[in-house]
PDB file of N, CA and C in Angstrom:
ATOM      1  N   UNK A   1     -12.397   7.361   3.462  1.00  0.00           N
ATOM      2  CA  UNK A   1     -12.673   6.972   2.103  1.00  0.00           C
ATOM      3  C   UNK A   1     -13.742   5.881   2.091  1.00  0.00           C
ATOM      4  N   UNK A   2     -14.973   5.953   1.169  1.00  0.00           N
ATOM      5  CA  UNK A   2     -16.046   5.524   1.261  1.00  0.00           C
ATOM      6  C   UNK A   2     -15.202   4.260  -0.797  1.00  0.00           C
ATOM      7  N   UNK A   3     -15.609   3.128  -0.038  1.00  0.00           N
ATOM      8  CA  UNK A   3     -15.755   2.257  -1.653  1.00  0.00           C
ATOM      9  C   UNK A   3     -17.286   2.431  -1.873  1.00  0.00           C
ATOM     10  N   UNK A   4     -17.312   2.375  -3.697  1.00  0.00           N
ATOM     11  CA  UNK A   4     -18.494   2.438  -4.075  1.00  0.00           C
ATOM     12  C   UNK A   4     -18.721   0.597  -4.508  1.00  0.00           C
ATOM     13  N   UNK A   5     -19.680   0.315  -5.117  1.00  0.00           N
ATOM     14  CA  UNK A   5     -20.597  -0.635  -4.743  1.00  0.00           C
ATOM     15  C   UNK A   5     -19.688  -1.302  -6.643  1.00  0.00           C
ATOM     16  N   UNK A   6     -18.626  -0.815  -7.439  1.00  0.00           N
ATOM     17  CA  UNK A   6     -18.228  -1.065  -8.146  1.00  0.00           C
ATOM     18  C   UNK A   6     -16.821  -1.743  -7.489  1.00  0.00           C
ATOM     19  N   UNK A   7     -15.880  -0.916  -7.243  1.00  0.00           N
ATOM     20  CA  UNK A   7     -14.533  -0.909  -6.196  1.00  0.00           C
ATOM     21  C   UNK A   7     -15.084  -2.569  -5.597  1.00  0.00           C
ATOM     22  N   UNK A   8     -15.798  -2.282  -5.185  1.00  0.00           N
ATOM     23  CA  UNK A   8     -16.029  -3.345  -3.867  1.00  0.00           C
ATOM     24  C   UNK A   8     -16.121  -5.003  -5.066  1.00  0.00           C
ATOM     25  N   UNK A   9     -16.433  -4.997  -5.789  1.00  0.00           N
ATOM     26  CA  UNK A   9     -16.851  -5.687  -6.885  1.00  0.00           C
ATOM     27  C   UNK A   9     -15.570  -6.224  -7.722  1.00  0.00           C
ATOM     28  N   UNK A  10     -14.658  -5.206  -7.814  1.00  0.00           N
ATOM     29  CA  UNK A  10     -13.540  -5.392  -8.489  1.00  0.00           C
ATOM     30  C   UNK A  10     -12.442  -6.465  -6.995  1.00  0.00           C
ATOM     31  N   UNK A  11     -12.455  -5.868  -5.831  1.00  0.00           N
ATOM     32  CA  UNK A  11     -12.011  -6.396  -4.742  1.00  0.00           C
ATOM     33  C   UNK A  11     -12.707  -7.873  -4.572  1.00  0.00           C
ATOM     34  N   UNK A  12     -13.903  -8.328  -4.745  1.00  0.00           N
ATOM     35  CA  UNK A  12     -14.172  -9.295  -4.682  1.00  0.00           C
ATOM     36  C   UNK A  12     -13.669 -10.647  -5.280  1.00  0.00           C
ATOM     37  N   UNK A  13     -13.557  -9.988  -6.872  1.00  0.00           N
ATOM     38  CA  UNK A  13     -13.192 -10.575  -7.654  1.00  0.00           C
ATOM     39  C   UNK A  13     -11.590 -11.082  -7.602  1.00  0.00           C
ATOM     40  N   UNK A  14     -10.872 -10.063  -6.928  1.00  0.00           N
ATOM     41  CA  UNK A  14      -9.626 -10.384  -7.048  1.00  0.00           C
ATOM     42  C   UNK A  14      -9.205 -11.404  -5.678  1.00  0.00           C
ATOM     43  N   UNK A  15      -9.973 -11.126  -4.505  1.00  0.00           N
ATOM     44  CA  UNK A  15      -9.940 -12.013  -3.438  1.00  0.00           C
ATOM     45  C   UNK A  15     -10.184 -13.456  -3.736  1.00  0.00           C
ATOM     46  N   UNK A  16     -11.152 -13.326  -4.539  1.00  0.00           N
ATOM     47  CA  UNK A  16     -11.460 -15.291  -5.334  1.00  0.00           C
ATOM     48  C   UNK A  16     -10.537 -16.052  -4.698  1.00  0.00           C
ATOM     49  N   UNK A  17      -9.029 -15.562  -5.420  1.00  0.00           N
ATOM     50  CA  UNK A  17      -8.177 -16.606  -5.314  1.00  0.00           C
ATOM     51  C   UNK A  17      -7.444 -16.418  -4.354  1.00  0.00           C
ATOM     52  N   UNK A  18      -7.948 -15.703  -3.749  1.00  0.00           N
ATOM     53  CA  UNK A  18      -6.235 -15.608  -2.298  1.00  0.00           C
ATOM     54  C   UNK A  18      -6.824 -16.674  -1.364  1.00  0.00           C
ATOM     55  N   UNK A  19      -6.312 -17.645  -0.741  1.00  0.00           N
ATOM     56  CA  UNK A  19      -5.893 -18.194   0.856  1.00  0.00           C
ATOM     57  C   UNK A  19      -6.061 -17.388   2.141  1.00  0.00           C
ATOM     58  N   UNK A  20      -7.197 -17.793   2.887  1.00  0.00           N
ATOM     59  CA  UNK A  20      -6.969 -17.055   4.353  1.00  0.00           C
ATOM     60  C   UNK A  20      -5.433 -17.366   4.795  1.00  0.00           C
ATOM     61  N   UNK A  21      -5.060 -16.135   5.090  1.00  0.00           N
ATOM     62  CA  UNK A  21      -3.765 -15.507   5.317  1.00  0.00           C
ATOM     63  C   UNK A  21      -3.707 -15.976   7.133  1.00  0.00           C
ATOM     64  N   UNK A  22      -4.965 -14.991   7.803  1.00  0.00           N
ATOM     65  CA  UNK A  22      -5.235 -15.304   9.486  1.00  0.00           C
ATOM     66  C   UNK A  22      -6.459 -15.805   9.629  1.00  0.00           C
ATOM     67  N   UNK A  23      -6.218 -16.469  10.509  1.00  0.00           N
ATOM     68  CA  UNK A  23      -7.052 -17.850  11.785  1.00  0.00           C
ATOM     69  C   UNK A  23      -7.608 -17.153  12.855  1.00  0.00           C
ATOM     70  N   UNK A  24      -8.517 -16.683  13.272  1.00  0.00           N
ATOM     71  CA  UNK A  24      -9.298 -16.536  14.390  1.00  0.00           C
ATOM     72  C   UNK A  24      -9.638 -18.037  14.830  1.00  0.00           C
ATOM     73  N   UNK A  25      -9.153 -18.257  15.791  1.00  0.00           N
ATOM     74  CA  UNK A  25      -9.460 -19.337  16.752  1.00  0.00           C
ATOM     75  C   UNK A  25     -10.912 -19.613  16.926  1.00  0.00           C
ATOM     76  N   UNK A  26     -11.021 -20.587  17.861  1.00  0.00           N
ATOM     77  CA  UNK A  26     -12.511 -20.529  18.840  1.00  0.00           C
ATOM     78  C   UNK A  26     -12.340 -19.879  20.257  1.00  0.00           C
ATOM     79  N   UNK A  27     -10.853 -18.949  20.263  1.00  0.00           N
ATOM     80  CA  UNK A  27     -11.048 -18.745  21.841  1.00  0.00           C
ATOM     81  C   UNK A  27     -10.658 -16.632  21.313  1.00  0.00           C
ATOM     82  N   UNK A  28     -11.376 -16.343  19.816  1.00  0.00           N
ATOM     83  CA  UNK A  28     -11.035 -15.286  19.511  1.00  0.00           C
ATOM     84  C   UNK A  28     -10.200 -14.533  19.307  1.00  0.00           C
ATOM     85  N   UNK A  29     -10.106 -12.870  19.450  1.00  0.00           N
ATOM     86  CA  UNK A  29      -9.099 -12.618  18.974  1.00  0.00           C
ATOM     87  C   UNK A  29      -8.210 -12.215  20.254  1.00  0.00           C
ATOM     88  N   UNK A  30      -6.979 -12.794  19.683  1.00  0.00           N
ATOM     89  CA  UNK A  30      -5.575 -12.570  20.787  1.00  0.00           C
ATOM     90  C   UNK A  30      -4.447 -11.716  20.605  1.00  0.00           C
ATOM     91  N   UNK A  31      -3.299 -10.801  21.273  1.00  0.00           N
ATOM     92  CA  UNK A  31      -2.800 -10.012  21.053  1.00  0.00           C
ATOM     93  C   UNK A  31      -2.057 -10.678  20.140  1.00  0.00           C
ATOM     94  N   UNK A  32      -1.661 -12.269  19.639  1.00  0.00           N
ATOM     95  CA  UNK A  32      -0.733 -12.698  19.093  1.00  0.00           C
ATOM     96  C   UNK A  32      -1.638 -12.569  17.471  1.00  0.00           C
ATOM     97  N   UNK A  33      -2.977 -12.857  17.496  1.00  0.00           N
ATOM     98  CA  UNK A  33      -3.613 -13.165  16.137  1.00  0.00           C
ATOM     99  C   UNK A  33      -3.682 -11.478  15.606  1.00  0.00           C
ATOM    100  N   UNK A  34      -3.720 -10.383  16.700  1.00  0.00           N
ATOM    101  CA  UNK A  34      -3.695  -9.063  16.058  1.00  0.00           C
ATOM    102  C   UNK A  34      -2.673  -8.717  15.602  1.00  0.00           C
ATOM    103  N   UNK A  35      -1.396  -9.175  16.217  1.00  0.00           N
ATOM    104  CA  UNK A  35      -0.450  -8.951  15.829  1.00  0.00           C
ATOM    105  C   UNK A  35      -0.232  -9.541  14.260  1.00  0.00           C
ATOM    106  N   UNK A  36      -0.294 -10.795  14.080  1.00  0.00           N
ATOM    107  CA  UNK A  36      -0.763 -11.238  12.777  1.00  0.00           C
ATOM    108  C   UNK A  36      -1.379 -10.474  11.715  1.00  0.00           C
ATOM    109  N   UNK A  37      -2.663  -9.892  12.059  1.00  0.00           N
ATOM    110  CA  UNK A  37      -2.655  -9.133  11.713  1.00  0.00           C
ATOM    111  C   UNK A  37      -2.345  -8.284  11.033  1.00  0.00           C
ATOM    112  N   UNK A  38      -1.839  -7.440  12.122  1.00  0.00           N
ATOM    113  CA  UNK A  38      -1.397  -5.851  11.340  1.00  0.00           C
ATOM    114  C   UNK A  38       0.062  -6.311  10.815  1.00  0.00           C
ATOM    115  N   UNK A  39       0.570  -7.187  11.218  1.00  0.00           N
ATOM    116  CA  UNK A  39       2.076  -7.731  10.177  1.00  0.00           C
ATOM    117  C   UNK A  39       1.246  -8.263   8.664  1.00  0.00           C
ATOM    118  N   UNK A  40      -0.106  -8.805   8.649  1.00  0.00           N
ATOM    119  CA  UNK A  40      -0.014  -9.348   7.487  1.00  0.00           C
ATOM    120  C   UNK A  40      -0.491  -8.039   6.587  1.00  0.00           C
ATOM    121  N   UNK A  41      -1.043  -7.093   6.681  1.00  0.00           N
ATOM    122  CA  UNK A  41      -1.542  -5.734   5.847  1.00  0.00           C
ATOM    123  C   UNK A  41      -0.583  -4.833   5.994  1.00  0.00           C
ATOM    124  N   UNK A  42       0.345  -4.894   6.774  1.00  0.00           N
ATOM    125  CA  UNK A  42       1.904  -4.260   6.464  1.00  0.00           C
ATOM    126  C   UNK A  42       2.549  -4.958   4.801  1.00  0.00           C
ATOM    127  N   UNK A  43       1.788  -5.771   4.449  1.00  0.00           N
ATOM    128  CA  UNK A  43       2.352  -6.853   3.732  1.00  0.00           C
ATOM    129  C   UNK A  43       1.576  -6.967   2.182  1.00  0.00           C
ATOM    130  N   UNK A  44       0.559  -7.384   2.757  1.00  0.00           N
ATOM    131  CA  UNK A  44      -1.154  -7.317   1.775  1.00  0.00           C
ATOM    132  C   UNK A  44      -1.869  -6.121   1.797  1.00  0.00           C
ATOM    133  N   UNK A  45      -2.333  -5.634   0.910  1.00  0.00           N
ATOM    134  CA  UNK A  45      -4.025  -4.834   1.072  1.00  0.00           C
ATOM    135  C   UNK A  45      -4.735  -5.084   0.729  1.00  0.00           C
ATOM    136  N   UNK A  46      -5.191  -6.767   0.157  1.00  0.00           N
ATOM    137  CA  UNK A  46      -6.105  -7.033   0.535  1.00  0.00           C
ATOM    138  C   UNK A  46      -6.104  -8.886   1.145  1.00  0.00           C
ATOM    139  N   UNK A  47      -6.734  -9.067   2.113  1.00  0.00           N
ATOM    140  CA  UNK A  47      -6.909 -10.158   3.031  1.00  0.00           C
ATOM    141  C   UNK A  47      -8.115 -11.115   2.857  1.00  0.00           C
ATOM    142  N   UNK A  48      -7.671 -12.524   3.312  1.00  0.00           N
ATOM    143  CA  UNK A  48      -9.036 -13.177   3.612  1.00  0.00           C
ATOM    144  C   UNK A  48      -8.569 -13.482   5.416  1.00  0.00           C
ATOM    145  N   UNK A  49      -9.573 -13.898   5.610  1.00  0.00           N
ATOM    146  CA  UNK A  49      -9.306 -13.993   7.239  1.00  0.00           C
ATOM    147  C   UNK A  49     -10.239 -14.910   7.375  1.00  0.00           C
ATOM    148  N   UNK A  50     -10.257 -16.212   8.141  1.00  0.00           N
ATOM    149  CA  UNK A  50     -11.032 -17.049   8.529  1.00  0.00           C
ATOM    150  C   UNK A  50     -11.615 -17.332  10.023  1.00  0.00           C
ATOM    151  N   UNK A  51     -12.687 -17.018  10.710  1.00  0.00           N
ATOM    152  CA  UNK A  51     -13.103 -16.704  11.786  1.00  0.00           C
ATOM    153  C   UNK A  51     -13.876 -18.499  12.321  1.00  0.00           C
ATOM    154  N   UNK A  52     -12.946 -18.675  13.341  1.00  0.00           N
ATOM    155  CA  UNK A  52     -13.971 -19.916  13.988  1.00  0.00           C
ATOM    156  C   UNK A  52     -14.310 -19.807  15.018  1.00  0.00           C
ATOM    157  N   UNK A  53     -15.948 -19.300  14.522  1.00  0.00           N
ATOM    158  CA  UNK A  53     -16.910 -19.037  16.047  1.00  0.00           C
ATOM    159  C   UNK A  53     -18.131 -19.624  15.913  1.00  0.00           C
ATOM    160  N   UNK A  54     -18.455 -20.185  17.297  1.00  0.00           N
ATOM    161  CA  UNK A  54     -19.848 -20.904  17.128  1.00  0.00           C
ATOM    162  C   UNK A  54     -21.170 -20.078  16.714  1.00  0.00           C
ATOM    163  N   UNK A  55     -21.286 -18.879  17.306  1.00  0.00           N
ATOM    164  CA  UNK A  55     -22.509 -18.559  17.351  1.00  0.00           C
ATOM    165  C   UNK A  55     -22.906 -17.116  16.567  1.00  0.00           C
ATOM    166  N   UNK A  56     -23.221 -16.862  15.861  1.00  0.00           N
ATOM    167  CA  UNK A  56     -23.316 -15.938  14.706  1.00  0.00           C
ATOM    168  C   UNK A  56     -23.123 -14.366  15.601  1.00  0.00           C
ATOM    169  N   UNK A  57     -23.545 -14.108  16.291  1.00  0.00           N
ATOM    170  CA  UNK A  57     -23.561 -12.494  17.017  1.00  0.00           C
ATOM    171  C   UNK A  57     -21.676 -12.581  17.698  1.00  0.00           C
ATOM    172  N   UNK A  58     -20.928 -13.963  17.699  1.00  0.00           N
ATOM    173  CA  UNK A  58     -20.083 -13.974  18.384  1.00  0.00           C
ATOM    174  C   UNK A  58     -18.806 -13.380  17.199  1.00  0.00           C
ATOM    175  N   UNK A  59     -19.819 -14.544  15.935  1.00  0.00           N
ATOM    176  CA  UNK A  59     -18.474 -13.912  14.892  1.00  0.00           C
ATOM    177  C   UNK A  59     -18.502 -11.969  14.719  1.00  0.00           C
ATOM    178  N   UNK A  60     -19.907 -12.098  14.392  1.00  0.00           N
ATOM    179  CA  UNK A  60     -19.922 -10.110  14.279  1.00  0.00           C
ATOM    180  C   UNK A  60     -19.346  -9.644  15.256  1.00  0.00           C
ATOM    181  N   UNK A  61     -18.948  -9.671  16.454  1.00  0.00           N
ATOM    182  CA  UNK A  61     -18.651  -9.261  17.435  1.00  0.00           C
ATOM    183  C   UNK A  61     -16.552  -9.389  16.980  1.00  0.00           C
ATOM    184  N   UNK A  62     -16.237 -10.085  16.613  1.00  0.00           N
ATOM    185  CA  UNK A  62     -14.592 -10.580  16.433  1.00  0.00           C
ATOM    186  C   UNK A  62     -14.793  -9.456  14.679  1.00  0.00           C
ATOM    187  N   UNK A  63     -15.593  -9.649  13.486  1.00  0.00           N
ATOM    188  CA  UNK A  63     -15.452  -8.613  12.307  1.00  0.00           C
ATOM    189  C   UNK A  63     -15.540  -7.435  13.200  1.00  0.00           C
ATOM    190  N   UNK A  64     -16.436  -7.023  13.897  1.00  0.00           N
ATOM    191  CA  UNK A  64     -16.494  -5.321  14.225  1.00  0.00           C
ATOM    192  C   UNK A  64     -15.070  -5.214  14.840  1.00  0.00           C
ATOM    193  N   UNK A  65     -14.653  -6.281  16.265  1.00  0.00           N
ATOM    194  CA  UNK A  65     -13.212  -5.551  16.461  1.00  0.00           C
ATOM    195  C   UNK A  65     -12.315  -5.580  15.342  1.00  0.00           C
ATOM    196  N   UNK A  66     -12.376  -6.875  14.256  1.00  0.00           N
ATOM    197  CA  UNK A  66     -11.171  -6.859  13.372  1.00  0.00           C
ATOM    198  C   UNK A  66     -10.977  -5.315  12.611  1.00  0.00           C
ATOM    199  N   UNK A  67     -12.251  -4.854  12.351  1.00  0.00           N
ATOM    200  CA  UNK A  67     -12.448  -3.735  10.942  1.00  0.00           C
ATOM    201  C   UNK A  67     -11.902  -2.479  12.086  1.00  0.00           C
ATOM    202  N   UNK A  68     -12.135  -2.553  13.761  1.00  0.00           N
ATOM    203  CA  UNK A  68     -12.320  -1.028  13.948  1.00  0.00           C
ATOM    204  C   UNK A  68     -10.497  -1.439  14.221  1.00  0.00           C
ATOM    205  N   UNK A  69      -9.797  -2.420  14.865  1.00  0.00           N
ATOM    206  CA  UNK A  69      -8.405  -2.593  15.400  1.00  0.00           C
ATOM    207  C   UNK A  69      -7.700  -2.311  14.004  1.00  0.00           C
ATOM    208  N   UNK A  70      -7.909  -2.884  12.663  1.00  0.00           N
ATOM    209  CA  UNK A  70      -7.336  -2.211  11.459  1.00  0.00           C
ATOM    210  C   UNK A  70      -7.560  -1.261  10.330  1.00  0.00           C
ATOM    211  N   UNK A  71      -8.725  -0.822  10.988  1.00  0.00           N
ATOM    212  CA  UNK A  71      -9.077   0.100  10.138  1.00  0.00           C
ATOM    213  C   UNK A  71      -9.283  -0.190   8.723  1.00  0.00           C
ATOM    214  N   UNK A  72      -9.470  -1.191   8.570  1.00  0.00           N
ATOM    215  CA  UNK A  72      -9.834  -1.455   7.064  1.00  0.00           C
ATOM    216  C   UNK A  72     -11.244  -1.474   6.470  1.00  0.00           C
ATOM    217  N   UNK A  73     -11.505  -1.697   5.268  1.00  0.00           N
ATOM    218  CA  UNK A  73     -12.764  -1.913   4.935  1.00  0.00           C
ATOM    219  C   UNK A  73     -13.263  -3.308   4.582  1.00  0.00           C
ATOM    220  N   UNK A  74     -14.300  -3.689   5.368  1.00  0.00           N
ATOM    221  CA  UNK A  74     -15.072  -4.995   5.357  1.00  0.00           C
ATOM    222  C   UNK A  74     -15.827  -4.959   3.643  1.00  0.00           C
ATOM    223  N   UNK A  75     -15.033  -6.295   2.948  1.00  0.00           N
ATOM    224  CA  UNK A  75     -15.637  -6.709   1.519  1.00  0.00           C
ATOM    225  C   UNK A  75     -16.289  -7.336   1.382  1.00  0.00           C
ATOM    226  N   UNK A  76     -16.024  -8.150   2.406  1.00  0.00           N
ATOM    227  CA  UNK A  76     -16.981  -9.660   2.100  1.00  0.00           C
ATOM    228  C   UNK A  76     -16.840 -10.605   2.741  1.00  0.00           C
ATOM    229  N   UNK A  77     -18.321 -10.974   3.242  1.00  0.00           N
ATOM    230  CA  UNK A  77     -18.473 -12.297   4.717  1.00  0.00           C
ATOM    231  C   UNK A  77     -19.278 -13.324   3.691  1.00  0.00           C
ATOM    232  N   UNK A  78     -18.491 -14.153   3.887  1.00  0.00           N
ATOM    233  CA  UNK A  78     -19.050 -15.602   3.335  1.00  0.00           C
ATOM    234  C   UNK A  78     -18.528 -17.008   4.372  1.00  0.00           C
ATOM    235  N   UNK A  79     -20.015 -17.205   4.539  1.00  0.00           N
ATOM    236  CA  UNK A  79     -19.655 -18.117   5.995  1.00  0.00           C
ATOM    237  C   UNK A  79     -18.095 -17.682   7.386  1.00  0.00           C
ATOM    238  N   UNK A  80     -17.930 -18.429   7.281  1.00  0.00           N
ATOM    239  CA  UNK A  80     -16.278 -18.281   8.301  1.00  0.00           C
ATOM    240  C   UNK A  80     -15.341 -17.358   7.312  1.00  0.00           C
ATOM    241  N   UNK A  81     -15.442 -16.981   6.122  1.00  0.00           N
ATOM    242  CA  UNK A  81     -14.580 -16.001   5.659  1.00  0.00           C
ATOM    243  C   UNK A  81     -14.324 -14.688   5.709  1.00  0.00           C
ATOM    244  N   UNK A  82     -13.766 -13.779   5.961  1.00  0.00           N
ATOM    245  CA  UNK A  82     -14.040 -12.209   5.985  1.00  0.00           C
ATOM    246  C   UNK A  82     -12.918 -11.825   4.732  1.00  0.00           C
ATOM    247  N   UNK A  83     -13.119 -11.161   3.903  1.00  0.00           N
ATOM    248  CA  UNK A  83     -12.406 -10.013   3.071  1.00  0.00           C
ATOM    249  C   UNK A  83     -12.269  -9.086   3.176  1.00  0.00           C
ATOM    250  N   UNK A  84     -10.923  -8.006   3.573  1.00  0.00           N
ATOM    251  CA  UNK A  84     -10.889  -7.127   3.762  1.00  0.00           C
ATOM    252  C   UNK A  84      -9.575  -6.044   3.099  1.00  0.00           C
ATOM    253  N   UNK A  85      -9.625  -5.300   3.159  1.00  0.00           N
ATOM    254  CA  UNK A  85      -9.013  -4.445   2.469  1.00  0.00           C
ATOM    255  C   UNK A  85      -8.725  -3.276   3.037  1.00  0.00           C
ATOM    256  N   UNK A  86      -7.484  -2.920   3.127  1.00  0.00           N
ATOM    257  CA  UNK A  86      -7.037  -1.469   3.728  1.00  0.00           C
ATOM    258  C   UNK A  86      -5.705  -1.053   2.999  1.00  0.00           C
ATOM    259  N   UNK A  87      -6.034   0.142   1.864  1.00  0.00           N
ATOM    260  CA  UNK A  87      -4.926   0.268   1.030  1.00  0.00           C
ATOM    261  C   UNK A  87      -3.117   0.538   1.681  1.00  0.00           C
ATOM    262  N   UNK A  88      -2.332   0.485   1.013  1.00  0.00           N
ATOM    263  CA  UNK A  88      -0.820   1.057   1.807  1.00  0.00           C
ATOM    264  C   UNK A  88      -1.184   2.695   1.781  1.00  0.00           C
ATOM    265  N   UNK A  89      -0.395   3.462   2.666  1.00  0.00           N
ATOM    266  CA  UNK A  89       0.031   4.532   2.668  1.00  0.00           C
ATOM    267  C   UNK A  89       0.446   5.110   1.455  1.00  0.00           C
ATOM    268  N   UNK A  90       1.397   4.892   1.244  1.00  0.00           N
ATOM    269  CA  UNK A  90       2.267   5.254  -0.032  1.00  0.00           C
ATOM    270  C   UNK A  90       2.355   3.888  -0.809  1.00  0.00           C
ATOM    271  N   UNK A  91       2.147   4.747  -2.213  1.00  0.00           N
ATOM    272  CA  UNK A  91       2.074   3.596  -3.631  1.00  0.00           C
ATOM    273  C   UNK A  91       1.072   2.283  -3.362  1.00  0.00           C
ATOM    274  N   UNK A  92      -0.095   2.244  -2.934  1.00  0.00           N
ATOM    275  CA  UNK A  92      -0.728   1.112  -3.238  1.00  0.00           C
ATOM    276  C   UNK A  92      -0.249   0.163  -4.461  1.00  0.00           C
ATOM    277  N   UNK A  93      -0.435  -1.171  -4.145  1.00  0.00           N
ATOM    278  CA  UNK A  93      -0.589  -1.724  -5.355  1.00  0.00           C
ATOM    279  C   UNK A  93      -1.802  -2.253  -5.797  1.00  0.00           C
ATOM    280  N   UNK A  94      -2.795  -2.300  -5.191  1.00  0.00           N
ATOM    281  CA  UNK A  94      -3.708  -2.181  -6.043  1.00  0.00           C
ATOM    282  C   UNK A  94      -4.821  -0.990  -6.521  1.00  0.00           C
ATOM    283  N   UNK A  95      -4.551  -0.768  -7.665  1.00  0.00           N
ATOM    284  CA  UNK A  95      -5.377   0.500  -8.357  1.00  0.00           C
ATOM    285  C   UNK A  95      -6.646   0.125  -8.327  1.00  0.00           C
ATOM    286  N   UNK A  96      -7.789   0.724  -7.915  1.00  0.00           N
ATOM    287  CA  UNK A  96      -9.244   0.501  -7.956  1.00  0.00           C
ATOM    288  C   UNK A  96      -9.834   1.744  -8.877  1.00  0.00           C
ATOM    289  N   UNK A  97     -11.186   1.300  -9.413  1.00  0.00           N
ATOM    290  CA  UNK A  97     -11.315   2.319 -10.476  1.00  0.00           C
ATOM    291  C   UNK A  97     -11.962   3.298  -9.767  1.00  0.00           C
ATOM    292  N   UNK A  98     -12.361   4.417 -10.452  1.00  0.00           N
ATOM    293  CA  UNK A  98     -12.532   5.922  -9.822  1.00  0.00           C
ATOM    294  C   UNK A  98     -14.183   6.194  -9.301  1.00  0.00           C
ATOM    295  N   UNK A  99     -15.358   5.091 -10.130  1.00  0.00           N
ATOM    296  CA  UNK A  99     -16.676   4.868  -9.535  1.00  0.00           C
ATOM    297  C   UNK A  99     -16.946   3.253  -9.777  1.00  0.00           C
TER     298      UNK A  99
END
């Protein structure tokens, strides 16, 4: 499932107010912070996640594993923040519009 450039817009908006949920360290990601993780989108569908890495190719390197280890969709990088989103299985709760 592809979000369109609206969806993604509506997700933004609603992330505003959430709290990074998970902490990426400075020593990256660990089986304990993945685990975090996938317990917190068992939970949420949609996330902020806060990444502390020195060197810019290091953080892309920790988003590409975060997005491919949960399969979610990357919303939005703002500095050390990532937004992301990966709906539930059954009954989402959040409805996104259709374009």
């Amino acid at each position: 499932m592809q979000l369109t450039n609206n969806q993604k817009k509506v997700l933004r908006s609603m992330g505003h107010s959430l709290k990074p949920v998970v902490m990426v360290g400075q020593h990256g990601l660990s089986a304990s912070v993945l685990a975090e993780l996938e317990s917190s989108l068992g939970k949420h569908e949609l996330l902020k996640i806060k990444i502390r890495a020195q060197k810019l190719n290091e953080k892309q390197q920790i988003i590409n594993q975060i997005i491919g280890f949960s399969h979610a969709h990357l919303i939005q990088v703002i500095g050390a923040i990532i937004l992301i989103y990966r709906p539930f299985d059954e009954t989402p709760k959040i409805i996104l519009p259709r374009k």
